[in-house]
Protein backbone atom coordinates (compact mmCIF):
# COMPACT_ATOMS: atom_id res chain seq x y z
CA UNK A 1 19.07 37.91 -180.16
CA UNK A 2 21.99 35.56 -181.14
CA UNK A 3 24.54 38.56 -181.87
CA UNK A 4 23.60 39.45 -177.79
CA UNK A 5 24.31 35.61 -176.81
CA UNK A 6 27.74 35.80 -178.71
CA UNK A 7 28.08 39.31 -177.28
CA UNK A 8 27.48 37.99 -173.66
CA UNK A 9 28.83 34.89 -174.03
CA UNK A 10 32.34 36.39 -174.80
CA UNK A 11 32.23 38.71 -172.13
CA UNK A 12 31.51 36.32 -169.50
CA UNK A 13 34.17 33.81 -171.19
CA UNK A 14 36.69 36.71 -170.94
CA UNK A 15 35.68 37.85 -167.64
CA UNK A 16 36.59 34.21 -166.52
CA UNK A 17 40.23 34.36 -167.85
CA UNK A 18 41.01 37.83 -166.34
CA UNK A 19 39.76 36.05 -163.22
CA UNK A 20 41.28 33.16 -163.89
CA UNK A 21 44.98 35.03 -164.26
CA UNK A 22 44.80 37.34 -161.63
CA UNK A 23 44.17 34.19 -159.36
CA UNK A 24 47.55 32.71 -160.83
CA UNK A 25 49.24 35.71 -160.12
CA UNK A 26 47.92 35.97 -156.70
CA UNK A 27 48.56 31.84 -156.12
CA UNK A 28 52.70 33.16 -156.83
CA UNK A 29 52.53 36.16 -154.65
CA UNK A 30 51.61 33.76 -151.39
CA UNK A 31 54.10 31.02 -152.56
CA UNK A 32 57.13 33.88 -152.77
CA UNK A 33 55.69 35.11 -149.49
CA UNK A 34 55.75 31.91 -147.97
CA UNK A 35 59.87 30.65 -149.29
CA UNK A 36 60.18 34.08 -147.72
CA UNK A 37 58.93 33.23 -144.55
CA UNK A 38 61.09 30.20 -144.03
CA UNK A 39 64.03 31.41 -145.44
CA UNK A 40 64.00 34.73 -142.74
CA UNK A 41 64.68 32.49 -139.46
CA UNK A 42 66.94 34.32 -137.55
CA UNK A 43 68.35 32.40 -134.28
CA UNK A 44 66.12 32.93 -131.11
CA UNK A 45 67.64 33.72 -127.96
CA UNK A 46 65.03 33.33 -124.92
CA UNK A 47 61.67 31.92 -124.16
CA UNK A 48 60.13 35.63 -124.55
CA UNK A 49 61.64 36.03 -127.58
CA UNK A 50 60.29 32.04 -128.95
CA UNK A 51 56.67 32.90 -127.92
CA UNK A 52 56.35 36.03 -129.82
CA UNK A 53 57.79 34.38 -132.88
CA UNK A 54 55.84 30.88 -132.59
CA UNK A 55 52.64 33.57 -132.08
CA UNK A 56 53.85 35.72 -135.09
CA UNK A 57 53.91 32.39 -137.20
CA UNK A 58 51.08 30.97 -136.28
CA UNK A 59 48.85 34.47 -137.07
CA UNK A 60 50.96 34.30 -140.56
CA UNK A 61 49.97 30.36 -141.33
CA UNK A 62 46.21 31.58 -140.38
CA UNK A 63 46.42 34.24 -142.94
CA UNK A 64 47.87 32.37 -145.75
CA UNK A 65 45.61 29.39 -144.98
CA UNK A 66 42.73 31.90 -145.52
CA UNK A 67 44.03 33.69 -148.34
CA UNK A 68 44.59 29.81 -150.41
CA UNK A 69 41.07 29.39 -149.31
CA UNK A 70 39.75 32.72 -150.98
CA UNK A 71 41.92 32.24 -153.75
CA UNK A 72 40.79 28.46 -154.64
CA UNK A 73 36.71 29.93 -154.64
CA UNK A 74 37.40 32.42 -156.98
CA UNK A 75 39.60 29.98 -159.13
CA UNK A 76 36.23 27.94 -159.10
CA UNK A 77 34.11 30.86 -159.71
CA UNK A 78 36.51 31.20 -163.18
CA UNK A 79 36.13 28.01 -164.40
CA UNK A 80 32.77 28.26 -164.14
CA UNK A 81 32.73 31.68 -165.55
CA UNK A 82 35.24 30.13 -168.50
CA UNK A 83 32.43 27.25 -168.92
CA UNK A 84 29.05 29.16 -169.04
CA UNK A 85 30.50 31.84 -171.53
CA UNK A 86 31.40 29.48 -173.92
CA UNK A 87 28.14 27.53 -173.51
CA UNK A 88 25.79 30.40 -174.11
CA UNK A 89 28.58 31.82 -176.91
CA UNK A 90 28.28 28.19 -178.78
CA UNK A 91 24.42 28.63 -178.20
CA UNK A 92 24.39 31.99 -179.45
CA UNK A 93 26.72 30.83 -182.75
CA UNK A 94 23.87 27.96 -183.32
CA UNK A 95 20.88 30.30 -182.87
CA UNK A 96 22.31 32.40 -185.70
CA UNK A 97 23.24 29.30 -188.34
CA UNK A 98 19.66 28.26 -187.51
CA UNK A 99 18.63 31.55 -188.12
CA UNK A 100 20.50 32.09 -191.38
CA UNK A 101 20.48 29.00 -192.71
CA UNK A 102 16.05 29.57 -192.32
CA UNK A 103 16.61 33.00 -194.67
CA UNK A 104 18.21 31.44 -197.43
């Protein structure tokens, strides 16, 4: 039973730090896509014109706005992930000292 709480307890600690990395990678995607963003203002000549863009801005801010969102749950859902594998792993470690320790 202890060598299956070490087992699990690693995989869900692992699990966590994939998780947890692929959110950091996904946390620089959205900040190069926002410098992008700014940096690709191009002079706008006409009202038309400066209502489609402000639209086409505002749509983009939505998305990112929702995409930080997602991305900060899942960052939570790691840590947690990060936590509750190495609790049951540390459990799992004690169960088989006690165990041990009880056969010698």
């Amino acid at each position: 039973m202890s060598l299956l709480l070490l087992i699990l307890g690693a995989g869900i600690f692992l699990f966590g730090t994939y998780k947890s990395d692929e959110v950091s990678q996904k946390e620089q995607t959205l900040t190069q896509m926002e410098t992008q963003a700014d940096e690709s203002r191009r002079p706008i000549l006409g009202p038309v014109r400066r209502n489609i863009r402000d639209s086409q801005k505002q749509s983009a801010e939505e998305k990112i706005g929702d995409a930080k969102s997602t991305i900060a749950g899942v960052g939570v859902t790691a840590a947690w992930m990060q936590g509750i594998g190495t609790g049951i792993f540390v459990i799992g470690f004690g169960w088989a000292v006690f165990s041990f320790s009880r056969k010698i």
